[in-house]
C-alpha atoms as a PDB file:
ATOM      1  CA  UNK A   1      15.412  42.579  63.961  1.00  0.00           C
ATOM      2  CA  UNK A   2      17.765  39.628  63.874  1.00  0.00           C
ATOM      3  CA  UNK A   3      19.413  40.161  60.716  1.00  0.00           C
ATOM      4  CA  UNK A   4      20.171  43.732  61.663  1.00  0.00           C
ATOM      5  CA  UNK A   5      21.866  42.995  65.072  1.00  0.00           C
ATOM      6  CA  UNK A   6      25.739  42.441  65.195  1.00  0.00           C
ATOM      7  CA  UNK A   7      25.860  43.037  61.511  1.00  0.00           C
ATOM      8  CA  UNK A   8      29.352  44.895  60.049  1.00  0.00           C
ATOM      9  CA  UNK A   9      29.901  45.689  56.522  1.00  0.00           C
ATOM     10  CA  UNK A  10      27.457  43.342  55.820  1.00  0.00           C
ATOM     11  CA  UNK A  11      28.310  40.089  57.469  1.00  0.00           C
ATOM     12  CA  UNK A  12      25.265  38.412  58.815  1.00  0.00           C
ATOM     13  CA  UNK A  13      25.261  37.799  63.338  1.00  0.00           C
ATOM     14  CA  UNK A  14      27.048  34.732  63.969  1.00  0.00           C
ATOM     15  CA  UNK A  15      23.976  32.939  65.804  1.00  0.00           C
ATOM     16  CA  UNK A  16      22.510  32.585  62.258  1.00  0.00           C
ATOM     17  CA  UNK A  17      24.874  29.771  62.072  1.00  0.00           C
ATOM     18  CA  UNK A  18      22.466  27.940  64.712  1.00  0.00           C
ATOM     19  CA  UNK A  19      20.097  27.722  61.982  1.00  0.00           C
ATOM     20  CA  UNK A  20      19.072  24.797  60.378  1.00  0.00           C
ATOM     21  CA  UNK A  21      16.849  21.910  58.827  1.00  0.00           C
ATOM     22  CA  UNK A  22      15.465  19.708  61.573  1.00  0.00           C
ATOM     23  CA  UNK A  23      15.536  16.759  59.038  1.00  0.00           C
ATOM     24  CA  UNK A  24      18.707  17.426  57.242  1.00  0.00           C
ATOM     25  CA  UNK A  25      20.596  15.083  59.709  1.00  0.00           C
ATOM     26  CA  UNK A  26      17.893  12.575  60.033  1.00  0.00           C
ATOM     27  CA  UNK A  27      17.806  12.214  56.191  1.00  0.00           C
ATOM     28  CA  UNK A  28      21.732  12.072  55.812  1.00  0.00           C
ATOM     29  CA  UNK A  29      21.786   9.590  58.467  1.00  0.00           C
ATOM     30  CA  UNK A  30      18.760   6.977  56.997  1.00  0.00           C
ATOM     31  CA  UNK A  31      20.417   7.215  53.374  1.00  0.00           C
ATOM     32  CA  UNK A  32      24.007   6.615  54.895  1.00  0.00           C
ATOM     33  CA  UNK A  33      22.496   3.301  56.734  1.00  0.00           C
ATOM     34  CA  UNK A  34      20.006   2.071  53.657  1.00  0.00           C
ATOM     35  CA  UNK A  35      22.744   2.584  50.934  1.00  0.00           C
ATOM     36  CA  UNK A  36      26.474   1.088  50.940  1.00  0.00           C
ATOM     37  CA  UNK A  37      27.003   3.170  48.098  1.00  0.00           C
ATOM     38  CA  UNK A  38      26.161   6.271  49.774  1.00  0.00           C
ATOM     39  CA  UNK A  39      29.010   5.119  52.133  1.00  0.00           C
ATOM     40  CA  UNK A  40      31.877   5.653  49.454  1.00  0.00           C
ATOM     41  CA  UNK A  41      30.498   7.756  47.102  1.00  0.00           C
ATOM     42  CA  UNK A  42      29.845  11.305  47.911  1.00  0.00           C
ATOM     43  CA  UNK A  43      28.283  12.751  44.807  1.00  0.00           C
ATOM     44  CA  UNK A  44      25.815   9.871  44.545  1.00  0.00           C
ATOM     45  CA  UNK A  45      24.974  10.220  48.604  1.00  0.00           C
ATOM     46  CA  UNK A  46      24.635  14.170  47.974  1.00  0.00           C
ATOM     47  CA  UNK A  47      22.274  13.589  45.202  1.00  0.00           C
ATOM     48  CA  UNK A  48      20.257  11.258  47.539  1.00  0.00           C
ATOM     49  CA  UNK A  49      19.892  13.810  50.488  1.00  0.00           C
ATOM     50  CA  UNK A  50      18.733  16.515  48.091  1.00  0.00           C
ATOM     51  CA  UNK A  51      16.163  14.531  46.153  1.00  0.00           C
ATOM     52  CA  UNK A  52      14.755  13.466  49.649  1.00  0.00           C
ATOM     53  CA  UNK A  53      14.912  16.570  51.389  1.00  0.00           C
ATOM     54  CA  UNK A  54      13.080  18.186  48.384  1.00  0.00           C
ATOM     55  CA  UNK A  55      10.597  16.014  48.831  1.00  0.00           C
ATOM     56  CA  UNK A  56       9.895  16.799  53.014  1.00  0.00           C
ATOM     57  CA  UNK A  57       8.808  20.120  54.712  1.00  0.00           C
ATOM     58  CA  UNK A  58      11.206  22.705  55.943  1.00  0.00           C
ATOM     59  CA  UNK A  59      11.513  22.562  59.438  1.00  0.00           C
ATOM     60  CA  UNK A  60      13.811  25.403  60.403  1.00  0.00           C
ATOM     61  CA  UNK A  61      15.141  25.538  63.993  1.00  0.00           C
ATOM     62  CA  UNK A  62      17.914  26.398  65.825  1.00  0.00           C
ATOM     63  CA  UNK A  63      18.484  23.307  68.374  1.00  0.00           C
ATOM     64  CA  UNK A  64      17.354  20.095  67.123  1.00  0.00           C
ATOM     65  CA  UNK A  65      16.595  19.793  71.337  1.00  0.00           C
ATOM     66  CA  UNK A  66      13.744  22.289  70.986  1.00  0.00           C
ATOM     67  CA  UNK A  67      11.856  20.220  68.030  1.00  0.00           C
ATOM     68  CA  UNK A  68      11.836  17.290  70.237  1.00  0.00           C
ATOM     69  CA  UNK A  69      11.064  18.470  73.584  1.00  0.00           C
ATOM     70  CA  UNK A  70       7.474  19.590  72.319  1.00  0.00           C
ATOM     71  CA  UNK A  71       6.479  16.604  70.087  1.00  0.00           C
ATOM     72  CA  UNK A  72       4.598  13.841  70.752  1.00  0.00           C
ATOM     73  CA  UNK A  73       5.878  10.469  70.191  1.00  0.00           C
ATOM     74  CA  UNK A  74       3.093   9.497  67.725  1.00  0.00           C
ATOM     75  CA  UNK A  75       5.153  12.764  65.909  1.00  0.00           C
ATOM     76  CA  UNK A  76       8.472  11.692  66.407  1.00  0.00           C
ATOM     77  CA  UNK A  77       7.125   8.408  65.048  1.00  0.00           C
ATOM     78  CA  UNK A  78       5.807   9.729  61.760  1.00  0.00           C
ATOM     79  CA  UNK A  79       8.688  12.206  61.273  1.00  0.00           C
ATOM     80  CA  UNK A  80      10.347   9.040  60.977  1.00  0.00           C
ATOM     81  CA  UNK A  81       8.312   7.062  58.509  1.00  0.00           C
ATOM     82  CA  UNK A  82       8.090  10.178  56.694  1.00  0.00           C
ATOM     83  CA  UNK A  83      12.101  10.734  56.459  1.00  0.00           C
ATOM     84  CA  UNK A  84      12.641   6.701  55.703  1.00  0.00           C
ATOM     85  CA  UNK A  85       9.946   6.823  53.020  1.00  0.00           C
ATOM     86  CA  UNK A  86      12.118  10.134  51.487  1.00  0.00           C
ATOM     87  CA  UNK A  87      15.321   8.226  51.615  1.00  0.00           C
ATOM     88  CA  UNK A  88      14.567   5.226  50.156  1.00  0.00           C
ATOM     89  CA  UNK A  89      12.185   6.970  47.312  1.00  0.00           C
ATOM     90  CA  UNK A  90      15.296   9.112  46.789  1.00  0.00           C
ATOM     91  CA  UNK A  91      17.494   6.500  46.574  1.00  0.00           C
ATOM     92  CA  UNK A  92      15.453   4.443  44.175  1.00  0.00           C
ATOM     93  CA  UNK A  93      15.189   7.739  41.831  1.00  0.00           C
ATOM     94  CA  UNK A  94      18.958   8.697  41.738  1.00  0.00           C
ATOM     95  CA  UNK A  95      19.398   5.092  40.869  1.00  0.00           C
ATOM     96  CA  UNK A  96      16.672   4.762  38.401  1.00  0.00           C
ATOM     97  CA  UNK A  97      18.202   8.191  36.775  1.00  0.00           C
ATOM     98  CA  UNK A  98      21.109   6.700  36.334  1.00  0.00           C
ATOM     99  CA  UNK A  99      20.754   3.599  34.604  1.00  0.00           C
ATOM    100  CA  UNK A 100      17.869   5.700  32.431  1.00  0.00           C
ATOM    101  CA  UNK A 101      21.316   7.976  31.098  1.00  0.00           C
ATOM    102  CA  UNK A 102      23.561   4.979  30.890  1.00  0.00           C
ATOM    103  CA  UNK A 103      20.740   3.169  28.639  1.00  0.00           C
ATOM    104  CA  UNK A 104      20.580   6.639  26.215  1.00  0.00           C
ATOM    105  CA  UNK A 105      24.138   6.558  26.250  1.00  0.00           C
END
């Protein structure tokens, strides 16, 4: 088993450090080129990427290389669409969330 291989007083193998979201970098890249806030304000741009990437599947791999290789373009394509229409929705709703608590205020 994976986890069990390399592993010493309970540290996990270093190749589980490969491991990530195929769209994480897609989605921090899209809200860091539709929002000039995102670009100076970290909490607000970290509040973006979460509310999107809530909102997308889980695509767990290990090089981003092996995701692409074996789709399609009409896949790469609505990847895409589907990570721009996260962004912006998530940057409208961190927005929209704020002005909502300065209004109660």
């Amino acid at each position: 088993m994976l986890l069990n291989s390399g592993r010493r007083n309970g540290e996990l193998p270093t190749v589980v450090d490969s491991i990530h979201n195929y769209y994480e970098h897609l989605v921090l890249e899209e809200i860091h080129h539709i929002s000039e806030r995102s670009q100076t304000d970290s909490e607000f741009f970290a509040d973006c990427a979460c509310v999107a990437l809530n909102h997308l599947p889980p695509r767990y791999i290990r090089h981003d290389v092996d995701m692409t290789f074996f789709m399609s373009r009409e896949d790469q394509e609505e990847i895409n669409k589907k990570v721009r229409d996260a962004a912006k929705s998530a940057v409208e709703y961190v927005l929209q969330r704020e002005s909502e608590r300065e209004d109660s205020s």
